[in-house]
N, C-alpha and C. Protein backbone atom coordinates (compact mmCIF):
# COMPACT_ATOMS: atom_id res chain seq x y z
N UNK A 1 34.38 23.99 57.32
CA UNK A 1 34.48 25.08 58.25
C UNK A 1 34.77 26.35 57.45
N UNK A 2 33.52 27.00 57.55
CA UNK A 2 34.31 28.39 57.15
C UNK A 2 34.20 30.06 57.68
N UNK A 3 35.64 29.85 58.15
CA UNK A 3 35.70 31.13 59.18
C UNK A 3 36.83 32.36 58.50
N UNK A 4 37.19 33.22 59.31
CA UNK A 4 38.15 34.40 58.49
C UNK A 4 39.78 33.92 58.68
N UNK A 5 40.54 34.69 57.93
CA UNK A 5 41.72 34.30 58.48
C UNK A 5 42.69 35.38 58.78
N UNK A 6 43.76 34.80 58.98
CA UNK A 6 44.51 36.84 59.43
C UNK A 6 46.19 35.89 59.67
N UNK A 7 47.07 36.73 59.46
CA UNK A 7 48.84 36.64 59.47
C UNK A 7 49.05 36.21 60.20
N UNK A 8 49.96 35.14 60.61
CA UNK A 8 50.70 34.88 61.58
C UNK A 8 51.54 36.12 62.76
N UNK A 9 50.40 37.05 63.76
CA UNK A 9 51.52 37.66 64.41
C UNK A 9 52.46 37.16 65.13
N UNK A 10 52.61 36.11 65.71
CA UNK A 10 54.12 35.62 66.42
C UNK A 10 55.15 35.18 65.43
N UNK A 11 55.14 35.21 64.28
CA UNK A 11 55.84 34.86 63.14
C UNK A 11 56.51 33.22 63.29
N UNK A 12 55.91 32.41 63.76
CA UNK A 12 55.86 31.24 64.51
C UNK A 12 55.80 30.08 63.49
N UNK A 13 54.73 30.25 62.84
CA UNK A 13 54.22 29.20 61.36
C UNK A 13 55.16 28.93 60.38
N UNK A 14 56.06 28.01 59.94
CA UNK A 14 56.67 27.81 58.75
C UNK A 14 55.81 28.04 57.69
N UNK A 15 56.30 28.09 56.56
CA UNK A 15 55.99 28.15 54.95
C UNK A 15 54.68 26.58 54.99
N UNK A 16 53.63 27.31 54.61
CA UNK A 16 52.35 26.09 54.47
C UNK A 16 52.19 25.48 55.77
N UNK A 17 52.17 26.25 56.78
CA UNK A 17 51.69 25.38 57.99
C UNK A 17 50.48 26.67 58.65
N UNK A 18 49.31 26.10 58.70
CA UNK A 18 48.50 26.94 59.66
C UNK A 18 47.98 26.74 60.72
N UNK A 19 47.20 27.41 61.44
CA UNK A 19 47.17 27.14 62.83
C UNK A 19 45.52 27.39 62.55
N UNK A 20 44.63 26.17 62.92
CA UNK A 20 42.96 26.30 62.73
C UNK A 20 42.61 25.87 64.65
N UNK A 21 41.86 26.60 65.64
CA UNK A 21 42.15 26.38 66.88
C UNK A 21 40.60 26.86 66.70
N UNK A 22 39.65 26.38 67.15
CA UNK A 22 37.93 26.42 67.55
C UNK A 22 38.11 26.85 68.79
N UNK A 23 37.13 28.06 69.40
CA UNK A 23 36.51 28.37 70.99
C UNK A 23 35.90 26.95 71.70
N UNK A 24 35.51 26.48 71.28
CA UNK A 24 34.92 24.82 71.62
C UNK A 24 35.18 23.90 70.82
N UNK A 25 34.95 22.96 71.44
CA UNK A 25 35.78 21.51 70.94
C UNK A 25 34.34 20.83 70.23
N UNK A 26 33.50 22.02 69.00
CA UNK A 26 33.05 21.18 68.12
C UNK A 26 33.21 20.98 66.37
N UNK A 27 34.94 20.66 66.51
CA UNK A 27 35.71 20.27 65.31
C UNK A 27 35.73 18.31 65.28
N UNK A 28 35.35 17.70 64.26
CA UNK A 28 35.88 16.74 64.10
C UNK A 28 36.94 16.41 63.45
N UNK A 29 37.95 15.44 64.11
CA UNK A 29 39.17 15.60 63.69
C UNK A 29 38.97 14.26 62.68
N UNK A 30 40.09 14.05 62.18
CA UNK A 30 40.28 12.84 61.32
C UNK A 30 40.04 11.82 61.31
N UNK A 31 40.46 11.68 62.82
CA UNK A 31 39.88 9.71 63.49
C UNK A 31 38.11 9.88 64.43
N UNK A 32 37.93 10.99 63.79
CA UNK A 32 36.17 11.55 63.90
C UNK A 32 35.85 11.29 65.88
N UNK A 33 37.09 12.41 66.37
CA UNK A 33 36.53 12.65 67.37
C UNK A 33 36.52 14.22 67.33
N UNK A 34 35.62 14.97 68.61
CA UNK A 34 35.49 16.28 68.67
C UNK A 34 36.85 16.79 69.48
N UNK A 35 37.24 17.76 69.15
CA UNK A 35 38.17 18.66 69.53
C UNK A 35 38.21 20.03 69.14
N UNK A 36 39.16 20.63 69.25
CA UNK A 36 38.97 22.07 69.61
C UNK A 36 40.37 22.68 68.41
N UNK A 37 41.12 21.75 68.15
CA UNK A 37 41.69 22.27 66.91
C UNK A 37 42.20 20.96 66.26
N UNK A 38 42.71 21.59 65.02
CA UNK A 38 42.95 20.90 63.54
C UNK A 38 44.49 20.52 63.63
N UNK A 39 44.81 19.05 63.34
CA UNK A 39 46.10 19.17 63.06
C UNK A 39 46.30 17.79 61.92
N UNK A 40 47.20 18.44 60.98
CA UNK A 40 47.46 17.54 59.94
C UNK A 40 47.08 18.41 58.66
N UNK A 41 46.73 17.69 57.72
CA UNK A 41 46.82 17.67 56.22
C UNK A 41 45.57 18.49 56.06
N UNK A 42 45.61 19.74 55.22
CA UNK A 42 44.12 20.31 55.28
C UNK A 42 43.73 20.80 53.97
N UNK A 43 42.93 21.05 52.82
CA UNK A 43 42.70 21.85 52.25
C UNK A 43 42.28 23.37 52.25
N UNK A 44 42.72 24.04 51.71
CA UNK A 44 41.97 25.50 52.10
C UNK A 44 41.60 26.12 50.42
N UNK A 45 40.10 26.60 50.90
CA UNK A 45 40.00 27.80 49.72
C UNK A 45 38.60 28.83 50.25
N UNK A 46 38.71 29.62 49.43
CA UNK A 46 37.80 30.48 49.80
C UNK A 46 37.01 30.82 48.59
N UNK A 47 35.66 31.32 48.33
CA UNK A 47 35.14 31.95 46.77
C UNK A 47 35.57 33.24 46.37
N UNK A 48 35.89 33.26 45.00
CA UNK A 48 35.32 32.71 44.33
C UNK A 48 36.29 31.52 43.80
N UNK A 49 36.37 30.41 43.30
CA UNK A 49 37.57 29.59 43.37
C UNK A 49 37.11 28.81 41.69
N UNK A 50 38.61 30.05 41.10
CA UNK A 50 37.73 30.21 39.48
C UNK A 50 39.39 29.16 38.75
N UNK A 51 40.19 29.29 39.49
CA UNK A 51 41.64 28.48 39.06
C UNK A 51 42.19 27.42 39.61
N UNK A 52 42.71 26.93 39.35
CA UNK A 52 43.44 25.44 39.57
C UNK A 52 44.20 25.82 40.94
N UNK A 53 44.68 26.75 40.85
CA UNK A 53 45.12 26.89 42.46
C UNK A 53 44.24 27.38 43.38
N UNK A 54 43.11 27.62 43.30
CA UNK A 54 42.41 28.42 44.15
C UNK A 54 42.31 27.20 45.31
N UNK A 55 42.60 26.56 45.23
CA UNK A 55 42.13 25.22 46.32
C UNK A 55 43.96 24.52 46.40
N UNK A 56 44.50 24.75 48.37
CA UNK A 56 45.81 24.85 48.61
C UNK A 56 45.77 23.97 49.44
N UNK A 57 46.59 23.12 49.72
CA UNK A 57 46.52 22.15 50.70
C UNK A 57 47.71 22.98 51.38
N UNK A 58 47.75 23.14 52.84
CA UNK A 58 48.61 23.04 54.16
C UNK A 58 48.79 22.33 55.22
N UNK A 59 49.56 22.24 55.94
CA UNK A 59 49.59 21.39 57.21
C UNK A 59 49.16 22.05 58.38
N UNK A 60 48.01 21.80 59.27
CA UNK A 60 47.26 22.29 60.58
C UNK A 60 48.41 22.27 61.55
N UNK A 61 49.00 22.58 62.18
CA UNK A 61 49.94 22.56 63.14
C UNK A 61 49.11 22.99 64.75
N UNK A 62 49.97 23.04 65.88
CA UNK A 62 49.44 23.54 66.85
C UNK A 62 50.50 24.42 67.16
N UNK A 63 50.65 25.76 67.70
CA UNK A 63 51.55 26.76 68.01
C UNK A 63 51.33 27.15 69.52
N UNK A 64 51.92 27.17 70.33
CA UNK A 64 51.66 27.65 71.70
C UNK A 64 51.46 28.96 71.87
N UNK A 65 52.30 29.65 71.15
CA UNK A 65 51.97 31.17 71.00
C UNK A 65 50.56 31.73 70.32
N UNK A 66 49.98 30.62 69.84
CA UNK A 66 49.10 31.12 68.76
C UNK A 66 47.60 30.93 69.52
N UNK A 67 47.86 30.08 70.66
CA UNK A 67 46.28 29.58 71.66
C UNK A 67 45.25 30.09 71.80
N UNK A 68 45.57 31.68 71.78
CA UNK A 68 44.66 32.61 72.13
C UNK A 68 43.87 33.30 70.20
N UNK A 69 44.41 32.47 69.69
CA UNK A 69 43.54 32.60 68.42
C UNK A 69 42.54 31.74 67.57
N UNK A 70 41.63 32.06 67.96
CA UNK A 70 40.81 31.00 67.96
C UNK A 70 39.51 31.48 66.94
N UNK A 71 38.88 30.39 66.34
CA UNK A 71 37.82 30.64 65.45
C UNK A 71 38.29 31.46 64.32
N UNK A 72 39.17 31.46 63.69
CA UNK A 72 40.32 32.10 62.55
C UNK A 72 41.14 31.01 62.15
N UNK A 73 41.59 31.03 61.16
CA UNK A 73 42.80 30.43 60.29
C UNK A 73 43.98 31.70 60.44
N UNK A 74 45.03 30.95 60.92
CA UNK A 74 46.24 31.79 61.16
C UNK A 74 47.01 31.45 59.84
N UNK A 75 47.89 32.26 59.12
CA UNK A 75 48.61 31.92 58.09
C UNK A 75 49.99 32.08 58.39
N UNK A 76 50.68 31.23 57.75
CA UNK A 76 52.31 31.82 57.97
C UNK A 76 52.49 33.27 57.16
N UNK A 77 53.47 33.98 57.96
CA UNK A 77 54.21 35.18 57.03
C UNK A 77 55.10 35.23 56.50
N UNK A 78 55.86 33.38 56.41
CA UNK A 78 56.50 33.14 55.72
C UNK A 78 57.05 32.49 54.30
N UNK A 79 55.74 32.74 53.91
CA UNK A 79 55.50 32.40 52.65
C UNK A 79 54.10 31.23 52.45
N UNK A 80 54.13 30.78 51.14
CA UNK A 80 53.69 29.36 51.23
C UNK A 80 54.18 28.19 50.47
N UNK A 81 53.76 27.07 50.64
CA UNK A 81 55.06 25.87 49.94
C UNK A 81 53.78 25.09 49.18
N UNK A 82 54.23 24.30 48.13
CA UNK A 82 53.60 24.10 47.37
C UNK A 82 54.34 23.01 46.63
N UNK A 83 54.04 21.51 46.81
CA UNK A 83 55.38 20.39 46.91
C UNK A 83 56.53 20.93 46.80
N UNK A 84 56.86 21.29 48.36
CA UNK A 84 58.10 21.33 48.92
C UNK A 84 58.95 22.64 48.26
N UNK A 85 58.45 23.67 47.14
CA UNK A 85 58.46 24.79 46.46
C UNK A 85 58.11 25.45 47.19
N UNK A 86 58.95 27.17 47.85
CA UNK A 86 58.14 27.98 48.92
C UNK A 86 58.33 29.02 47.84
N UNK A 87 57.02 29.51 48.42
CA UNK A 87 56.49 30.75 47.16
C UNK A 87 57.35 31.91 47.70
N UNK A 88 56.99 32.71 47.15
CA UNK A 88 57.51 34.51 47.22
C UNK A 88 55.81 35.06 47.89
N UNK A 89 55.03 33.91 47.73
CA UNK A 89 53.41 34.45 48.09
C UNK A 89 52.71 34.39 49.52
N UNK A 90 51.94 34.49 49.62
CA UNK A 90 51.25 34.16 51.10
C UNK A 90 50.34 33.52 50.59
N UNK A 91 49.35 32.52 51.66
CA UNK A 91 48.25 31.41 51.14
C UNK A 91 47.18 31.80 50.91
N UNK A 92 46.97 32.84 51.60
CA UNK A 92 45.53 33.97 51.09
C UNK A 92 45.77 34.25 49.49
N UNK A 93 46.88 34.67 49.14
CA UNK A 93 46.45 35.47 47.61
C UNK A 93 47.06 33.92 46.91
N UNK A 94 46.90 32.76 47.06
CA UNK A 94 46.47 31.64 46.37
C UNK A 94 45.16 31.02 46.24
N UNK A 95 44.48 31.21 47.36
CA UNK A 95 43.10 31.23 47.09
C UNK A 95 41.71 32.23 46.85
N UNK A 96 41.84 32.23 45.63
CA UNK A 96 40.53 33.21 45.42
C UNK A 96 40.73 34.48 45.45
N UNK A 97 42.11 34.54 44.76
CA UNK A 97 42.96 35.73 45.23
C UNK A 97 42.74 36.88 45.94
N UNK A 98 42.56 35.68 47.22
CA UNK A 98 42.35 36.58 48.78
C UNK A 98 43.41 37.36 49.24
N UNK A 99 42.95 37.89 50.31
CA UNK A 99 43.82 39.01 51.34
C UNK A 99 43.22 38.57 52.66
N UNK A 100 43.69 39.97 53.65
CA UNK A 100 42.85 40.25 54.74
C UNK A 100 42.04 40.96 55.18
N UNK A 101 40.95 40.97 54.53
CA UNK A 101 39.96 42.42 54.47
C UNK A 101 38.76 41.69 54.89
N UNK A 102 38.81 40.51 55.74
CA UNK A 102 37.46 40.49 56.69
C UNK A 102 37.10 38.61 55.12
N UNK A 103 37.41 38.32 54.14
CA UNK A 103 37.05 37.05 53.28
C UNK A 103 36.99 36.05 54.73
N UNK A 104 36.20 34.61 54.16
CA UNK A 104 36.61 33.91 54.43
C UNK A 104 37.07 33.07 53.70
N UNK A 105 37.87 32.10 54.60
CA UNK A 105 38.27 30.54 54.07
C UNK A 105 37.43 29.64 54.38
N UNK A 106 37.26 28.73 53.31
CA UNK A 106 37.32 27.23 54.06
C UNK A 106 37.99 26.52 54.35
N UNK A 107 38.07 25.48 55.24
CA UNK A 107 38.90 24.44 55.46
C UNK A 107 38.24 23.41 55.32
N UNK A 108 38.95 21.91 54.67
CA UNK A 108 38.43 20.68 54.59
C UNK A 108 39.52 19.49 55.37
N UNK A 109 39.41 19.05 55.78
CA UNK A 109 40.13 17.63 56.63
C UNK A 109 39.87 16.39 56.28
N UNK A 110 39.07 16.57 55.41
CA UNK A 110 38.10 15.10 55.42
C UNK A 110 39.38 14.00 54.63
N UNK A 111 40.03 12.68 55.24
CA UNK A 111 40.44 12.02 54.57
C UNK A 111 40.41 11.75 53.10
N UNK A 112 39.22 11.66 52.46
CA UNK A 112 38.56 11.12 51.52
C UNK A 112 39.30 12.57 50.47
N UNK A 113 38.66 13.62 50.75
CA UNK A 113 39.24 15.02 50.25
C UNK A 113 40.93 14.98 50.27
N UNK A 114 41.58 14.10 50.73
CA UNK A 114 42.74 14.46 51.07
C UNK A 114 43.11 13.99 50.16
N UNK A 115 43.13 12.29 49.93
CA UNK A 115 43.75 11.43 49.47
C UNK A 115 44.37 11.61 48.04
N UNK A 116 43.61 12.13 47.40
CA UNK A 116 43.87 11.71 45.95
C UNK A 116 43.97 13.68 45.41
N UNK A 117 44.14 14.48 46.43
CA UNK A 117 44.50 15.87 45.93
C UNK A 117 45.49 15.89 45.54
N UNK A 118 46.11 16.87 43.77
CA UNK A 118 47.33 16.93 43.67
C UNK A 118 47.61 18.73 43.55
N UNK A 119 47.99 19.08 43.99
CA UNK A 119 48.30 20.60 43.85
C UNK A 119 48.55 21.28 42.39
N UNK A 120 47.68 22.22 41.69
CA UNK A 120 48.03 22.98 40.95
C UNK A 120 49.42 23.27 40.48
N UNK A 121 49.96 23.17 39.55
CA UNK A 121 51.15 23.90 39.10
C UNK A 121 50.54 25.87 39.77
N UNK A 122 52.04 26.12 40.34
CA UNK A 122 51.80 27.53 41.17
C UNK A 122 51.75 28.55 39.91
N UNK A 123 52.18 28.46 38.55
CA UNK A 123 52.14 29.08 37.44
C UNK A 123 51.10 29.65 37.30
N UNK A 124 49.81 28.99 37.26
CA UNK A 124 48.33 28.82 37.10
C UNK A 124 47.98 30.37 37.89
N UNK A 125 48.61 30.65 39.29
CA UNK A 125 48.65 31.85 40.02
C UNK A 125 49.29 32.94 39.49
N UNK A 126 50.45 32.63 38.73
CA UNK A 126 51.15 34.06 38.42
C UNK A 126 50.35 34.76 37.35
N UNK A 127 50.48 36.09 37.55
CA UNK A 127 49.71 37.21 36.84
C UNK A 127 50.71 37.50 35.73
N UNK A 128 50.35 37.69 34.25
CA UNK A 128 50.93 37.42 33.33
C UNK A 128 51.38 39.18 33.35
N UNK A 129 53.01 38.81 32.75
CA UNK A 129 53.85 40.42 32.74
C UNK A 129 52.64 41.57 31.88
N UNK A 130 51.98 41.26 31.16
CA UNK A 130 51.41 41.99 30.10
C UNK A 130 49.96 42.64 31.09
N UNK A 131 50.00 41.90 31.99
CA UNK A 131 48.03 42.85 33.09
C UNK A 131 49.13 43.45 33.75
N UNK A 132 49.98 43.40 34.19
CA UNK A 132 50.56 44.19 35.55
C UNK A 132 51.02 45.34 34.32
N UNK A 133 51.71 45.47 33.37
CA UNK A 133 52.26 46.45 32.29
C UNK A 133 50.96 47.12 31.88
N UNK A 134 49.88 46.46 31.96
CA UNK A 134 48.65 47.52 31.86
C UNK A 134 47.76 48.42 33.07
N UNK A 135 48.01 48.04 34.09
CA UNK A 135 47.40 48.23 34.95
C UNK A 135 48.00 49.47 35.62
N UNK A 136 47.50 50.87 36.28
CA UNK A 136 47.94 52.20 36.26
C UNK A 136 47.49 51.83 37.89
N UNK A 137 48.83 52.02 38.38
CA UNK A 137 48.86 52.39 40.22
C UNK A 137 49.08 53.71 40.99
N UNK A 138 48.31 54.32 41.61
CA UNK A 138 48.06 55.87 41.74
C UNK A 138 48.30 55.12 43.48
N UNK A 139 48.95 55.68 44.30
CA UNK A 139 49.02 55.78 45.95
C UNK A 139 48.80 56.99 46.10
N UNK A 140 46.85 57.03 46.56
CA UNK A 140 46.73 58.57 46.71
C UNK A 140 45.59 57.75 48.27
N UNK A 141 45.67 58.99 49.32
CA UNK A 141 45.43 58.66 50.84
C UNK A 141 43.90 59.04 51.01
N UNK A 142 42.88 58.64 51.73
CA UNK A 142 42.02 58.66 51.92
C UNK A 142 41.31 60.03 51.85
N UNK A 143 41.95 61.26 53.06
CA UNK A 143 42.13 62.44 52.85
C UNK A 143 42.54 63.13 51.59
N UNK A 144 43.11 62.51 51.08
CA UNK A 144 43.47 63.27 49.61
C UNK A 144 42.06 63.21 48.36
N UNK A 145 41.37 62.15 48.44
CA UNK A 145 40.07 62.12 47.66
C UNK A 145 39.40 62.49 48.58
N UNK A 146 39.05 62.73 49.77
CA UNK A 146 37.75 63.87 50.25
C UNK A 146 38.16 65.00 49.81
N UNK A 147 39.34 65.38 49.92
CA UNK A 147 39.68 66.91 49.38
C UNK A 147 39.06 67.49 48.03
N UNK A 148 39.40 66.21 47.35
CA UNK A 148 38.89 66.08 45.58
C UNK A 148 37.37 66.08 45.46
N UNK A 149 36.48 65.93 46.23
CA UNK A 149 35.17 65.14 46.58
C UNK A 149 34.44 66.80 46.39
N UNK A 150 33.59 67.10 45.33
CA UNK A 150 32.69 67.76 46.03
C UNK A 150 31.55 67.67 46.78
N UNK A 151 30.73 67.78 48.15
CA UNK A 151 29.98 67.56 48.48
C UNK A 151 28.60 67.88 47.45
N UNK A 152 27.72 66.75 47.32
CA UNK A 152 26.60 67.41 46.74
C UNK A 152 25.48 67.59 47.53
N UNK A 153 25.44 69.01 47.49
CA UNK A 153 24.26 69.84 48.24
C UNK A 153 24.19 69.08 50.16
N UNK A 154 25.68 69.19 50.08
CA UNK A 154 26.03 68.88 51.48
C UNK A 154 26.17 67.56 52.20
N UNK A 155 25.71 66.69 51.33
CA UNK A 155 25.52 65.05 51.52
C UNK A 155 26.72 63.97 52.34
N UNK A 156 27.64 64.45 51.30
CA UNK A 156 28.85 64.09 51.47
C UNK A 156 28.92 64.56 53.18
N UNK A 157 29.30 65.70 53.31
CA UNK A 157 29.30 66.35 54.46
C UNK A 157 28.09 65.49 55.92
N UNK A 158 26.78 65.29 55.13
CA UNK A 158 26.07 64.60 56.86
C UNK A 158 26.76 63.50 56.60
N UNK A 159 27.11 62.57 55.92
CA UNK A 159 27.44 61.57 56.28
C UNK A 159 28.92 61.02 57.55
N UNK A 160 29.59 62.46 56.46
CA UNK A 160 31.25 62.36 57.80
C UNK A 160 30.84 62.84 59.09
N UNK A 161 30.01 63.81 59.15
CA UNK A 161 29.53 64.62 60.45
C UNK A 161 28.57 63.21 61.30
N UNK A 162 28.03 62.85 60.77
CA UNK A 162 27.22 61.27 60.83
C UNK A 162 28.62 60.26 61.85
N UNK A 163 29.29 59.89 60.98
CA UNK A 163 30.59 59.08 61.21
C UNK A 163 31.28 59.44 62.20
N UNK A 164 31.93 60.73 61.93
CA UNK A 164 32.55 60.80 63.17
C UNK A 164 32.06 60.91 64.40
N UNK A 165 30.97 61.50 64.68
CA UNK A 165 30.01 61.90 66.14
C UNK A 165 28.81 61.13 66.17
N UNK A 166 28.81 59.84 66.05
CA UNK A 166 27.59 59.04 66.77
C UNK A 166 26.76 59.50 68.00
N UNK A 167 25.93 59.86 68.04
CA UNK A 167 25.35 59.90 68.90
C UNK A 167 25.22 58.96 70.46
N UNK A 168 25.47 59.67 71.52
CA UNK A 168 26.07 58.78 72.46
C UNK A 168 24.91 57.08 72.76
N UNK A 169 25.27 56.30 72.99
CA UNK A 169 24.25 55.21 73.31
C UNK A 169 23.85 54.50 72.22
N UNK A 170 23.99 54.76 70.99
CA UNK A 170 23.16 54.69 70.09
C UNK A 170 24.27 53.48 69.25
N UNK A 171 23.77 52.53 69.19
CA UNK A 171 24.49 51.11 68.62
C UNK A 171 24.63 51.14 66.91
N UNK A 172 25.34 50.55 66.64
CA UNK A 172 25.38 50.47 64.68
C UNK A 172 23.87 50.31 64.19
N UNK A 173 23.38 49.08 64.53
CA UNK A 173 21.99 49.52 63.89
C UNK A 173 21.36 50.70 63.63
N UNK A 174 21.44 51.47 65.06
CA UNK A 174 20.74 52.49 64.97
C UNK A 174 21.30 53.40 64.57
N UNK A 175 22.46 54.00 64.54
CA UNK A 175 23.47 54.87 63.80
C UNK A 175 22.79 54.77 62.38
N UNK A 176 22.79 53.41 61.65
CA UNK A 176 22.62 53.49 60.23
C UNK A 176 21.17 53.70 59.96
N UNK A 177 19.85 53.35 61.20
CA UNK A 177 18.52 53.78 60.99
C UNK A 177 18.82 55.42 60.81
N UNK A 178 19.62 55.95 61.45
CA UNK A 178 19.47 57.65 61.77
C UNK A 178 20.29 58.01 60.54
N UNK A 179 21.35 57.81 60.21
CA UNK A 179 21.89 57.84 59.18
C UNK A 179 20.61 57.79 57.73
N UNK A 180 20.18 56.61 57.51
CA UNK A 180 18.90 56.69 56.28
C UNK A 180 17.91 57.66 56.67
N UNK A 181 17.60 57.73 57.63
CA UNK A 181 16.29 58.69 58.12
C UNK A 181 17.29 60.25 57.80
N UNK A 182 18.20 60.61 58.43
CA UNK A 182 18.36 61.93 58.48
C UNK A 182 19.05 62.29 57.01
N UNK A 183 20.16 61.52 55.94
CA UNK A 183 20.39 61.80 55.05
C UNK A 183 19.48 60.87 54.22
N UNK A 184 19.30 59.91 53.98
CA UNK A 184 18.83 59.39 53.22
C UNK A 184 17.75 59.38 52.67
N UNK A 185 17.13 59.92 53.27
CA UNK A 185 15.55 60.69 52.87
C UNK A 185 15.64 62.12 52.18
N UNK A 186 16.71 62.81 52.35
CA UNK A 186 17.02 64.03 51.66
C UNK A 186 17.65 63.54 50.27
N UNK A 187 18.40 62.29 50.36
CA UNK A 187 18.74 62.17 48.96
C UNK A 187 18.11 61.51 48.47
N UNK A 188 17.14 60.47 48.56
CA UNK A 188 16.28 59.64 48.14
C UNK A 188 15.17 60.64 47.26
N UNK A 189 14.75 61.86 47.94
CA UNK A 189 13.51 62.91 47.45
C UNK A 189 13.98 63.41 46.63
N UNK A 190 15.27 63.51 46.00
CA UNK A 190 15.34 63.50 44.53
C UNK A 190 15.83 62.82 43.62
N UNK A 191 15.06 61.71 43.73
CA UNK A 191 14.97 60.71 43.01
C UNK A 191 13.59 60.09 42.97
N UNK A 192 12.45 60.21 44.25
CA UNK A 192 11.14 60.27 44.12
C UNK A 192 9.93 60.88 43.31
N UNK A 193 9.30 60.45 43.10
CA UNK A 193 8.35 61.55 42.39
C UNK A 193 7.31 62.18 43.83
N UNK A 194 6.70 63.14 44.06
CA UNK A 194 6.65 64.02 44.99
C UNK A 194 4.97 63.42 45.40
């Protein structure tokens, strides 16, 4: 199964427990009947899955608060556990050192997958003191680089004028047809030969 995932908002989920809940009941569960959510022993990872931890086993739980979330992997916000070890981390940035910006996960259930998984040493995840001591962090706001931005030969400019005022009726597809047609042909012609 692979769908998106997103935080635990009811803050409900212990450390390594998630909540996997399908719109329809076409999940097979363990003893290979159909149902509508996951419960028990699960693997999770997402691509690119380049490390020994990128692939996390959790426990599927069911949450009452959580019912209305469906076709998503819910994560705890309370960390994640990792034989019986609860991280300082969340289960997204163990696999594939995800977030929440729309990735997906997979999930696996399959007995066979289960049996003989042993979890990564969580080490394998930590980012060594010497990349973070190199790495230069600037918190500058969206508005603050358009400011910096010069428009070239106004470009910049149709596109926000584009963005913000869609034209009424007019669906994403077509926003982005009008969008290429009205800028994109002005910037494309110099780069054409004539």
């Amino acid at each position: 199964m692979l769908i998106s995932d997103c935080l635990d908002p009811c803050g409900v989920l212990e450390p390594g427990e998630v909540h996997i809940k399908s719109s329809y009941h076409n999940l097979q569960n363990q003893e290979g009947n159909m149902t509508d959510i996951i419960l028990g022993d699960v693997l999770l990872t997402r691509h690119p899955c380049k490390v020994p931890t990128d692939v996390q086993k959790a426990t599927a739980v069911f949450k009452k608060e959580l019912i209305l979330y469906t076709d998503v992997i819910v994560i705890s916000v309370k960390g994640h556990k990792v034989q019986d070890e609860i991280l300082g981390r969340h289960l997204a940035s163990m696999t594939g050192g995800g977030d929440y910006d729309g990735d997906k996960m997979q999930a696996f259930w399959d007995p066979e997958l289960l049996k003989d998984f042993k979890p990564a040493d969580p080490i394998s995840a930590t980012e060594p003191a010497r990349v973070q001591a190199a790495l230069v962090t600037e918190n500058v706001t969206v508005p603050t680089v358009l400011e910096t931005m010069k428009p070239q030969d106004g470009y910049l400019n149709q596109i926000l004028v584009l963005q913000k005022a869609p034209p009424p009726g007019i669906g994403q597809c077509l926003l982005g047809r009008q969008l290429l047609e009205n800028v994109g042909t002005f910037h494309l012609s110099k780069w054409l030969p004539p």
